[in-house]
C-alpha atoms as a PDB file:
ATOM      1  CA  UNK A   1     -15.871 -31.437  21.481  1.00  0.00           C
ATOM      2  CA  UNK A   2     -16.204 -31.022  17.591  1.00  0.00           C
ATOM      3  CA  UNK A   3     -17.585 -27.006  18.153  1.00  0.00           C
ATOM      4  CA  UNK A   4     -14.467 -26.584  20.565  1.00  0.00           C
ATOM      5  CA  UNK A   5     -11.968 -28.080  17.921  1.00  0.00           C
ATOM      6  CA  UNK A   6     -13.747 -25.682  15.350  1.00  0.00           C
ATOM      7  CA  UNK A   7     -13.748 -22.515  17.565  1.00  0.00           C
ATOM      8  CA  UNK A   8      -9.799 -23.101  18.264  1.00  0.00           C
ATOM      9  CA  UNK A   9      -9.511 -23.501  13.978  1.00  0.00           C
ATOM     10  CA  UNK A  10     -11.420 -20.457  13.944  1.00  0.00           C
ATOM     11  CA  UNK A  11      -9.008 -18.362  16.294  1.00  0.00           C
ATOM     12  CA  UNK A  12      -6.079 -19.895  14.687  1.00  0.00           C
ATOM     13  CA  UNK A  13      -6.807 -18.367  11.571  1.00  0.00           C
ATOM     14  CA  UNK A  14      -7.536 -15.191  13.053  1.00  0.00           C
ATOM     15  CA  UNK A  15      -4.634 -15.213  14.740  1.00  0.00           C
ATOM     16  CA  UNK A  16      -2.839 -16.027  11.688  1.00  0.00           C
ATOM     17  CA  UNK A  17      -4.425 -13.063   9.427  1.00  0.00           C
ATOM     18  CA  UNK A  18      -3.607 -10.376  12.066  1.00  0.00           C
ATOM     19  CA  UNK A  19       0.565 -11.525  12.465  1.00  0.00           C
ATOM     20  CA  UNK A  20       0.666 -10.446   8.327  1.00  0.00           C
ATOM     21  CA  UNK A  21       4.013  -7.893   8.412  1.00  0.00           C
ATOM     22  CA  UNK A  22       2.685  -4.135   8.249  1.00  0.00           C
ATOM     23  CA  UNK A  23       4.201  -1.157   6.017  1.00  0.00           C
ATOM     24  CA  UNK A  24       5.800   1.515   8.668  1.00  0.00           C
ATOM     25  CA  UNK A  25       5.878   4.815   6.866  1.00  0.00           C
ATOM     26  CA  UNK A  26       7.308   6.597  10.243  1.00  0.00           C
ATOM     27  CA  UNK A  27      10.589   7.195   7.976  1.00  0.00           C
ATOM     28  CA  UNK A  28      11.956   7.061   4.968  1.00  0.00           C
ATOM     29  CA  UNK A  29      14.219   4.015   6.594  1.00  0.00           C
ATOM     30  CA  UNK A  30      11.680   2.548   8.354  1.00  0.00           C
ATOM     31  CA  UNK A  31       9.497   2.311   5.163  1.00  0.00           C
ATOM     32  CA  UNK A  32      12.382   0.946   3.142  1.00  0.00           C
ATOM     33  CA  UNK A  33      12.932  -1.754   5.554  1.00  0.00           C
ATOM     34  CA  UNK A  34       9.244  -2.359   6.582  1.00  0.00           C
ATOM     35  CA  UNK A  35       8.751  -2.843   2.698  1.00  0.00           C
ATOM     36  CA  UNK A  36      11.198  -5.168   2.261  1.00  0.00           C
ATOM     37  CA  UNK A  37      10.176  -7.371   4.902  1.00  0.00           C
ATOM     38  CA  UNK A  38       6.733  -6.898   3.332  1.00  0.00           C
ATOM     39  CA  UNK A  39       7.614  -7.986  -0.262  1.00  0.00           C
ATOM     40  CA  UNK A  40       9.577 -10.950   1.140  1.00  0.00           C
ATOM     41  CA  UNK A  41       6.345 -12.280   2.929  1.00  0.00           C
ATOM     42  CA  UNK A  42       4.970 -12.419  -0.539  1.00  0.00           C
ATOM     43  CA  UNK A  43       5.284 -15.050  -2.985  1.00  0.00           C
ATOM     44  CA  UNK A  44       6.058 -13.586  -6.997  1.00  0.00           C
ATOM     45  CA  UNK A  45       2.296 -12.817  -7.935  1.00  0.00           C
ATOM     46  CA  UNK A  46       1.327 -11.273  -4.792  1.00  0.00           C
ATOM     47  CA  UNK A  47       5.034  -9.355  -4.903  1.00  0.00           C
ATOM     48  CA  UNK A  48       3.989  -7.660  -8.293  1.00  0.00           C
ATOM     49  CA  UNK A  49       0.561  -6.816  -7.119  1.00  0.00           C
ATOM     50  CA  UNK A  50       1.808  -5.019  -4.451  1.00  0.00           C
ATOM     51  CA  UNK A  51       4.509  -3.057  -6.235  1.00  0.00           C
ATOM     52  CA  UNK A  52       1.889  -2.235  -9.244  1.00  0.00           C
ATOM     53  CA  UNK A  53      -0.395  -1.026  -6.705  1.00  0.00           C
ATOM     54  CA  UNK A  54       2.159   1.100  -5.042  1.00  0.00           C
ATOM     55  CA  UNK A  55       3.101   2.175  -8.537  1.00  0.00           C
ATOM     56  CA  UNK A  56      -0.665   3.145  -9.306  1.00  0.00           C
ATOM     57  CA  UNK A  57      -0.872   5.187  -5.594  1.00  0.00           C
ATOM     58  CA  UNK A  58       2.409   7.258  -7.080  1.00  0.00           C
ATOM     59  CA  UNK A  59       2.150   7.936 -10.092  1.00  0.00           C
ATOM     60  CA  UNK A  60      -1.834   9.236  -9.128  1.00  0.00           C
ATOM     61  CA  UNK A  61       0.027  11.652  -6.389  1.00  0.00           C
ATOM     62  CA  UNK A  62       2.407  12.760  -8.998  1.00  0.00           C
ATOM     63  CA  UNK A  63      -0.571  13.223 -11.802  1.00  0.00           C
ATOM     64  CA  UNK A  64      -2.502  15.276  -8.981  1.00  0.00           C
ATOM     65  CA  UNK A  65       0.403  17.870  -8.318  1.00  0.00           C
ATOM     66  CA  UNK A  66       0.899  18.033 -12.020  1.00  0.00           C
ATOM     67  CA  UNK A  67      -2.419  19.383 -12.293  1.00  0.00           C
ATOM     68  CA  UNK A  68      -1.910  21.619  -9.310  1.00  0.00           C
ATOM     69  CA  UNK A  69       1.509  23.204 -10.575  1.00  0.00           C
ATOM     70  CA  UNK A  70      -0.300  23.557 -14.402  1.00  0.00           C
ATOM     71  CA  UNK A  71      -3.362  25.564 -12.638  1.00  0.00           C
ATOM     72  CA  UNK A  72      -0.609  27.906 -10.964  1.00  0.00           C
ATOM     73  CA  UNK A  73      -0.705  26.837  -7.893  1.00  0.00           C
ATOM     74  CA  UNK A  74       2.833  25.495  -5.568  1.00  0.00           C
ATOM     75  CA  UNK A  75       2.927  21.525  -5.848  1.00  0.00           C
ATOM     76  CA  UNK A  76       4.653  19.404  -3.245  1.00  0.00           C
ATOM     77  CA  UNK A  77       8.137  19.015  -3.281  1.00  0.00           C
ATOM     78  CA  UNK A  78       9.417  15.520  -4.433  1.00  0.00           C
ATOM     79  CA  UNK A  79      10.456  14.933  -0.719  1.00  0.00           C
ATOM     80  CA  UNK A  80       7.201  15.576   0.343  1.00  0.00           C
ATOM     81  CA  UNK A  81       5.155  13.002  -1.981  1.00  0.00           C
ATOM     82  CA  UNK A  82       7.091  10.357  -1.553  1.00  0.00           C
ATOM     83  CA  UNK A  83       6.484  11.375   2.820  1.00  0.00           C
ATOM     84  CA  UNK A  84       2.289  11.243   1.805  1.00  0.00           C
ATOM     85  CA  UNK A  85       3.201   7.756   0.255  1.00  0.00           C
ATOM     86  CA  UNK A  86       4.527   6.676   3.007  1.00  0.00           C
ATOM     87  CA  UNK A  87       1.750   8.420   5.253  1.00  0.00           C
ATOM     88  CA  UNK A  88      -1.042   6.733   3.144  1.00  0.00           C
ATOM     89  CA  UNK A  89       0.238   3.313   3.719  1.00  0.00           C
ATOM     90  CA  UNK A  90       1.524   3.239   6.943  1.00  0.00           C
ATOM     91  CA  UNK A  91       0.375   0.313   9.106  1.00  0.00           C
ATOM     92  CA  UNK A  92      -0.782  -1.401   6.087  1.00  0.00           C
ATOM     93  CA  UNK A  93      -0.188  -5.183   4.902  1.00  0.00           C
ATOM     94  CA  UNK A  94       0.100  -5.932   1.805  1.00  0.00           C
ATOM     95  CA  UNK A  95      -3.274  -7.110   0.789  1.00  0.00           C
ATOM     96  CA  UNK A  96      -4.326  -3.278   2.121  1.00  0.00           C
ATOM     97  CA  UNK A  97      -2.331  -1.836   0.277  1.00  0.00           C
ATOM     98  CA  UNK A  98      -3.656  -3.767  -3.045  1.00  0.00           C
ATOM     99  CA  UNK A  99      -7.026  -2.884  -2.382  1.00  0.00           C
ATOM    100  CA  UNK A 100      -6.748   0.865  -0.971  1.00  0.00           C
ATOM    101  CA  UNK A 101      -5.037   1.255  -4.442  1.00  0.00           C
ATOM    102  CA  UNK A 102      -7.967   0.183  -6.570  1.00  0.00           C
ATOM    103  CA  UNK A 103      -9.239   3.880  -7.486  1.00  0.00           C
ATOM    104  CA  UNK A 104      -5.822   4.708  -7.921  1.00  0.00           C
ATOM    105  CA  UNK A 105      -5.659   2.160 -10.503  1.00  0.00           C
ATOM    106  CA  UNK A 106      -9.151   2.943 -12.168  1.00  0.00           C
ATOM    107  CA  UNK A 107      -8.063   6.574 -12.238  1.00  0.00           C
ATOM    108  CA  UNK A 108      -5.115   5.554 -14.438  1.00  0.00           C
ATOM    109  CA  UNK A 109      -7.375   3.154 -16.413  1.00  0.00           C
ATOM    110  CA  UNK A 110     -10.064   6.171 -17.317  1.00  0.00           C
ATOM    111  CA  UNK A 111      -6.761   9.057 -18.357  1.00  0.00           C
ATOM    112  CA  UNK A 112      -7.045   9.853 -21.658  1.00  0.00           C
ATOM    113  CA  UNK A 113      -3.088  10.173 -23.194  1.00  0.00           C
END
């Protein structure tokens, strides 16, 4: 009886980890609203870490076609990097998102101004 009770727990929490709110990057709408539902799930510290890591993921993309329009070649427009954005985290949760932006963020730690 007590390894049945525990099992049950177990799925629970499964269950629980999988019904997180995802990121849809299908559109720009659908990521606006997707997000929002997103950040709501979130209490304040997990809010910011999920905006800074979004943050980190941009301003990386922007850095990137920086470099590509200074070596001569033709960088994305705007309309298309904020599209890869939303590409790169679509279907996402939150906690995803924080951690698929961790080179992002040690990229940014290791520029030199």
């Amino acid at each position: 009886m007590r390894r049945l009770v525990l099992a049950l727990a177990s799925l629970a929490l499964l269950a629980a980890c999988g019904s997180a709110p995802k990121l849809d990057g299908s559109s720009e709408q659908a990521y606006a609203a997707s997000l929002e539902r997103v950040r709501q799930s979130l209490d304040e510290k997990r809010r910011l870490e999920l905006d800074s890591a979004l943050m980190a993921m941009s301003l990386v993309e922007l850095g990137d076609q920086i470099a590509v329009a200074q070596a001569g070649g033709d960088p994305k427009l705007q309309d298309e990097q904020e599209a890869g954005l939303r590409v790169a985290v679509d279907g996402l949760t939150a906690d995803q998102v924080i951690e698929k932006a961790a080179p992002a963020r040690e990229k940014l730690m290791n520029m030199k101004p």
